[in-house]
Protein backbone atom coordinates (compact mmCIF):
# COMPACT_ATOMS: atom_id res chain seq x y z
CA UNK A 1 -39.53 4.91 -15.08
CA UNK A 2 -37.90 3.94 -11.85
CA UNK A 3 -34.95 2.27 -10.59
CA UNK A 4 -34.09 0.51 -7.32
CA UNK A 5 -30.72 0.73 -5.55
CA UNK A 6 -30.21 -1.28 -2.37
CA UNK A 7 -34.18 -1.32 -2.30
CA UNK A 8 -34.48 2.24 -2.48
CA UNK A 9 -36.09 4.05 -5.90
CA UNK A 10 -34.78 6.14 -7.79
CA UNK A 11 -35.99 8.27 -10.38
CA UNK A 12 -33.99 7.91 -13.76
CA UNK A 13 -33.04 11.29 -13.66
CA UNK A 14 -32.00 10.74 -10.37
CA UNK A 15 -29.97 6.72 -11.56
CA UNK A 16 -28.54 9.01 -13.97
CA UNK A 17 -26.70 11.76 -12.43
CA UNK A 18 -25.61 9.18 -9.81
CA UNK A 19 -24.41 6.48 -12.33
CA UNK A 20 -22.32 10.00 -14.21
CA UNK A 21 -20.88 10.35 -10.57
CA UNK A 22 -19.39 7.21 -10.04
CA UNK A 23 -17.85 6.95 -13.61
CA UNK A 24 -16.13 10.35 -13.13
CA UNK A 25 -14.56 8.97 -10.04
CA UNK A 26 -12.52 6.01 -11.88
CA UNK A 27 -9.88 6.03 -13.36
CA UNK A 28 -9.46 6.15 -17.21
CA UNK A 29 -6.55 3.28 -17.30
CA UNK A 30 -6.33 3.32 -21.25
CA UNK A 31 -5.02 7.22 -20.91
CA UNK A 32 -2.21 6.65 -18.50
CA UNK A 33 1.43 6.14 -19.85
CA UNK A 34 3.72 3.53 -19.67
CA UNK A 35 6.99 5.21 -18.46
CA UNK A 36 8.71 2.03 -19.54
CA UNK A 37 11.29 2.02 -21.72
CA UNK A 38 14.40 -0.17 -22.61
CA UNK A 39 17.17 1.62 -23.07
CA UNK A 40 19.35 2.21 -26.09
CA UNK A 41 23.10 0.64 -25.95
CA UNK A 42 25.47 3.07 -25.86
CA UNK A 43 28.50 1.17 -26.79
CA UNK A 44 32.03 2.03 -28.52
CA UNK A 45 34.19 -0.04 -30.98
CA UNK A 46 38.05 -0.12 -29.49
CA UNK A 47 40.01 -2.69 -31.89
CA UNK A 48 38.52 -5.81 -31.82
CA UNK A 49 36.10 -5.40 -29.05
CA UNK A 50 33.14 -3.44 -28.07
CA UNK A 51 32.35 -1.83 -25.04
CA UNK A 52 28.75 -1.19 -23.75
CA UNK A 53 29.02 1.64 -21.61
CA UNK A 54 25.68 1.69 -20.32
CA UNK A 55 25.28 -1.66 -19.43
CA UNK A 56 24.17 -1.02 -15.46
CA UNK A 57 21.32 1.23 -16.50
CA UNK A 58 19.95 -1.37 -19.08
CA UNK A 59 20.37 -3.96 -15.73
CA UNK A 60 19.05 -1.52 -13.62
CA UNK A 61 15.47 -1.04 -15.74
CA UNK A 62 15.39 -4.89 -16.59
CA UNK A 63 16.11 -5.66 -12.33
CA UNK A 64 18.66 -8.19 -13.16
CA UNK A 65 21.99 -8.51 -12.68
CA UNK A 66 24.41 -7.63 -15.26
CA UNK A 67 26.46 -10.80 -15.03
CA UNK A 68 23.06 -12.43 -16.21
CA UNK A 69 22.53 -10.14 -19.58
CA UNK A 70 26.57 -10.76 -19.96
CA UNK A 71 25.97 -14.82 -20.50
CA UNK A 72 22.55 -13.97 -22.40
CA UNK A 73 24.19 -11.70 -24.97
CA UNK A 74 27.49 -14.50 -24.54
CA UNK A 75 25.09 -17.11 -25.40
CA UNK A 76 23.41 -15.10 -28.34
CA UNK A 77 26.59 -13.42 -29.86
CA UNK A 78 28.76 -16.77 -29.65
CA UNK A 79 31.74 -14.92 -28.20
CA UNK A 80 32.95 -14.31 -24.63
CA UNK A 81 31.73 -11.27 -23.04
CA UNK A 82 33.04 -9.99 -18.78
CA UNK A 83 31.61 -7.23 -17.31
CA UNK A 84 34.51 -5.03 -15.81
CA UNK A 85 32.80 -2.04 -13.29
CA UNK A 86 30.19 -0.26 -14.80
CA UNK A 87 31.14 -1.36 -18.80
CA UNK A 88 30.52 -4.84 -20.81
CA UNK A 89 33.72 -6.08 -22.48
CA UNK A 90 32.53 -8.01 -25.80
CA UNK A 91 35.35 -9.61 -27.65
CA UNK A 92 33.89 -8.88 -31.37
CA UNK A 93 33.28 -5.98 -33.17
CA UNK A 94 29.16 -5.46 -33.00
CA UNK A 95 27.82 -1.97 -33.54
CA UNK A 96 24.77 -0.88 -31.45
CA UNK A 97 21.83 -1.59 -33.68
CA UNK A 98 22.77 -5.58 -33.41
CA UNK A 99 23.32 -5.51 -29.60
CA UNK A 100 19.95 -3.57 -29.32
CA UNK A 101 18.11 -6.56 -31.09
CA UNK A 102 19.85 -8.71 -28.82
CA UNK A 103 18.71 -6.22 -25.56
CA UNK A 104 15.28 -6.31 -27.28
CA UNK A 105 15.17 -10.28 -27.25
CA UNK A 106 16.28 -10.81 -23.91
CA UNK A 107 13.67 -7.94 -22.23
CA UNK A 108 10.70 -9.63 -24.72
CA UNK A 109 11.90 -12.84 -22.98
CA UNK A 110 13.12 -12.87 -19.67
CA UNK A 111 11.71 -9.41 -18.22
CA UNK A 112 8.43 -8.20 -19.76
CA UNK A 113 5.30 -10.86 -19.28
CA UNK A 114 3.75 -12.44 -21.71
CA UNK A 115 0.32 -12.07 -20.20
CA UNK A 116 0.24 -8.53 -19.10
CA UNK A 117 2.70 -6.85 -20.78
CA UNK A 118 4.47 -5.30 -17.89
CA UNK A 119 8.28 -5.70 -16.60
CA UNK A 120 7.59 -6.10 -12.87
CA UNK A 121 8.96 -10.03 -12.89
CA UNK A 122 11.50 -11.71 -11.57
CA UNK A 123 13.06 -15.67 -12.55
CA UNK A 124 13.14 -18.85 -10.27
CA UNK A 125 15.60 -21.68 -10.92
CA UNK A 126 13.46 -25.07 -12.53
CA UNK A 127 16.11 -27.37 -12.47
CA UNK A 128 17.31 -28.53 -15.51
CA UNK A 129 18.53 -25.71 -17.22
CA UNK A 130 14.84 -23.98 -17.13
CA UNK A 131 13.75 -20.95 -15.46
CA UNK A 132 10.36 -19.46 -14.62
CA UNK A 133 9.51 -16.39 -15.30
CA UNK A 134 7.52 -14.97 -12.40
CA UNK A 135 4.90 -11.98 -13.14
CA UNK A 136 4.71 -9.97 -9.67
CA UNK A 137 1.66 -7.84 -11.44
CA UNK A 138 -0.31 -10.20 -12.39
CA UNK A 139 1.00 -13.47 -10.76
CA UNK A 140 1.50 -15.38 -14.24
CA UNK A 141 4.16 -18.34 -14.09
CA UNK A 142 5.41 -19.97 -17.19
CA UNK A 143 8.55 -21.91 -18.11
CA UNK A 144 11.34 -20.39 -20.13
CA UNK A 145 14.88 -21.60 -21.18
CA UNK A 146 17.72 -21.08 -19.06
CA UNK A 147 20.38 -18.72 -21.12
């Protein structure tokens, strides 16, 4: 049997090695790795407060500020949290497995898309204490609420 490619035929044998050729040349996206990763807290208990010592690199993977996971983590933990330097001041004893749920929540909501599962986003003011979340992968916009 023959085949025609841009009027020309082809032999199958022919289709064949040439159709083999072109799927060897793309690339297999289900085998590459996600390198992303949000990072563990690495926090200490000093009296009555705790103190996230890692708090920039967590900022630094999620591309946000860390005055804006401060009033998130304020917001979620109900007690006032200041970022002094390169540490996060919480007043409240939390250990590190509860701020990590809280760390999960707010990269689940405010940095990873919902659509294509990837962190490259950023967040635009709505007015009205909402936000959108911006996708820059895959262009998705959607509404979320201001923390």
């Amino acid at each position: 049997m023959q085949s025609t490619i841009h009027g020309e035929r082809l032999e199958d044998s022919e289709y064949e090695r040439l159709l083999s050729r072109a799927l060897s040349k793309v690339p297999d996206l289900a085998a590459q790795s996600v390198d992303f990763a949000i990072p563990k807290v690495d926090s200490i208990n000093e009296g009555t407060k705790t103190i996230v010592n890692n708090i920039m690199a967590i900022a630094d993977k999620a591309r946000r500020k860390p005055e804006e996971i401060a009033r998130f983590l304020s917001k979620e933990l109900g007690v006032p949290i200041s970022v002094e330097g390169q540490r996060l001041i919480v007043n409240g004893r939390f250990n590190a497995k509860d701020l990590d749920a809280k760390i999960l929540n707010y990269f689940n909501t405010y940095v990873i898309c919902k659509e294509c599962h990837k962190p490259d986003s950023h967040l635009e003011s709505a007015g009205r204490g909402m936000l959108y979340f911006v996708c820059e992968a895959c262009g998705a916009r959607y509404a979320v609420k201001n923390y």
